[in-house]
Protein backbone atom coordinates (compact mmCIF):
# COMPACT_ATOMS: atom_id res chain seq x y z
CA UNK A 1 31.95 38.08 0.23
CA UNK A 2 35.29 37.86 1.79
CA UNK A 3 37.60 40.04 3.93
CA UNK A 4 41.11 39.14 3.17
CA UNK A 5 44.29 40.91 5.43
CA UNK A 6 47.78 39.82 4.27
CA UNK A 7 47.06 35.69 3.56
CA UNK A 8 44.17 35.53 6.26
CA UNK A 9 40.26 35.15 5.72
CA UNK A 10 39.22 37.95 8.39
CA UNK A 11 35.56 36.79 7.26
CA UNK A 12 33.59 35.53 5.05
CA UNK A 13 29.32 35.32 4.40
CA UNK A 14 26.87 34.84 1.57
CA UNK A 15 25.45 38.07 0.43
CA UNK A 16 22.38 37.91 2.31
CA UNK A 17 24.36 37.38 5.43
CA UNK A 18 25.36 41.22 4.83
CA UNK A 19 24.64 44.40 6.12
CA UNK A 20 25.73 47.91 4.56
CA UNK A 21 25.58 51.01 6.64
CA UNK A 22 26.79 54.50 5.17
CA UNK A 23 29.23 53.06 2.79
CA UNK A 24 30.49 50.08 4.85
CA UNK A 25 29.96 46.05 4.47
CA UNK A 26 29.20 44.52 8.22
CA UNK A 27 29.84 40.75 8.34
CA UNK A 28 27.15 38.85 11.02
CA UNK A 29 30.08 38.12 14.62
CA UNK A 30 29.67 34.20 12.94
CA UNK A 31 31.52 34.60 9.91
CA UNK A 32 34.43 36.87 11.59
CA UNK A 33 37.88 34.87 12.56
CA UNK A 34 37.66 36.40 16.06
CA UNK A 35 41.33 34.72 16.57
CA UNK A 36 42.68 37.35 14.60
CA UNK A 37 40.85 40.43 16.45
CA UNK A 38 42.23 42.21 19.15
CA UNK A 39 40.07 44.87 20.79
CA UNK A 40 41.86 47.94 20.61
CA UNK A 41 41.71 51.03 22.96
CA UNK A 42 40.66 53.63 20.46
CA UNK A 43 37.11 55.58 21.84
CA UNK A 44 34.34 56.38 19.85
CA UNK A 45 31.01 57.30 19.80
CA UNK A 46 28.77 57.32 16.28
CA UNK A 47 26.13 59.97 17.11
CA UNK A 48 23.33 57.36 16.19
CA UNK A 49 24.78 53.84 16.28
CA UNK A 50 26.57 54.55 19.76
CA UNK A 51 29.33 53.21 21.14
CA UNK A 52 32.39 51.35 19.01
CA UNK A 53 34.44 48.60 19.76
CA UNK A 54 37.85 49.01 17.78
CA UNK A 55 39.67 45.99 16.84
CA UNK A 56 43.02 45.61 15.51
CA UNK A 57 44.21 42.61 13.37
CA UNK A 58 47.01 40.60 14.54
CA UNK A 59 48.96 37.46 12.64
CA UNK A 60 52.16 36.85 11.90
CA UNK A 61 53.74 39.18 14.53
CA UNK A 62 51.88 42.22 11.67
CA UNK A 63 49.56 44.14 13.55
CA UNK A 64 46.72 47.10 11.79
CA UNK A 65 45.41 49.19 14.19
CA UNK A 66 42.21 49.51 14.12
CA UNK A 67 41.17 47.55 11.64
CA UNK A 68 37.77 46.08 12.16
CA UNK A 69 34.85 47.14 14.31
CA UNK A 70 31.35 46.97 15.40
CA UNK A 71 28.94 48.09 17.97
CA UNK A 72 27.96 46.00 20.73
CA UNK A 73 25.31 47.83 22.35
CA UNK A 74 23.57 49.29 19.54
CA UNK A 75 20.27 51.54 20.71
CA UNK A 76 17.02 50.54 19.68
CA UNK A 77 16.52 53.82 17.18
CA UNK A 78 19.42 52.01 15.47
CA UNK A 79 18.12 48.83 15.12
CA UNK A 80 14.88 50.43 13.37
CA UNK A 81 16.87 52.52 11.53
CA UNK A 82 18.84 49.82 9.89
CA UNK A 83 16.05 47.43 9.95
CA UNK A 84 18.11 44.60 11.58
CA UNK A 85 19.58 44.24 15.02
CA UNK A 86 23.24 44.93 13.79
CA UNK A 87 24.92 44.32 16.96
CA UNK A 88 28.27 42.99 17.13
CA UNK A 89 28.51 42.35 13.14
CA UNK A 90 31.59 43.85 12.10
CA UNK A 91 32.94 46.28 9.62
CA UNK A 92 36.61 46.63 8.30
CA UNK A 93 38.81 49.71 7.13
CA UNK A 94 40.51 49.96 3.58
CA UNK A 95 43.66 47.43 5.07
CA UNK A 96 41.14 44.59 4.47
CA UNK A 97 40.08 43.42 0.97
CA UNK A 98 36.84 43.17 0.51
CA UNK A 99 36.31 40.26 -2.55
């Protein structure tokens, strides 16, 4: 699968590379363009994943707020729950195409 913004590959992975969580694909940190990913300021908290890091995409002088984001200190009762530890992979919004 591939997440496309604008003319960029934000990421790409085989299938089994793949995680879904409540409705959204997470890409492993490997198969992210980090160049394009600038952590954004934005605070949140999911009440069983934790704490988010918000990324925005940036290229071109276009910037989507944001954009992309994961969770880089996932708890343990997370990790179980999902089955995998899920750390750092990375999920996008509707801006970025997922093909």
């Amino acid at each position: 699968m591939k997440a496309l913004w604008r003319d960029h590959v934000v990421a790409e992975a085989s299938d089994d590379e793949l995680i879904r969580v409540d409705g959204a694909w997470y890409f492993p940190p490997s198969a992210v363009d980090h160049d394009l990913l600038v952590e954004s300021p934005t605070p949140y908290t999911c009440s069983w994943r934790g704490e988010i890091q918000y990324y925005s995409l940036q290229a071109d002088g276009v910037t989507e707020p944001d954009a992309a984001w994961c969770y880089p200190s996932m708890p343990q009762e997370a990790i179980d729950r999902i089955g995998l530890d899920a750390r750092r992979y990375i999920a996008f919004s509707p801006a970025v195409t997922l093909a």
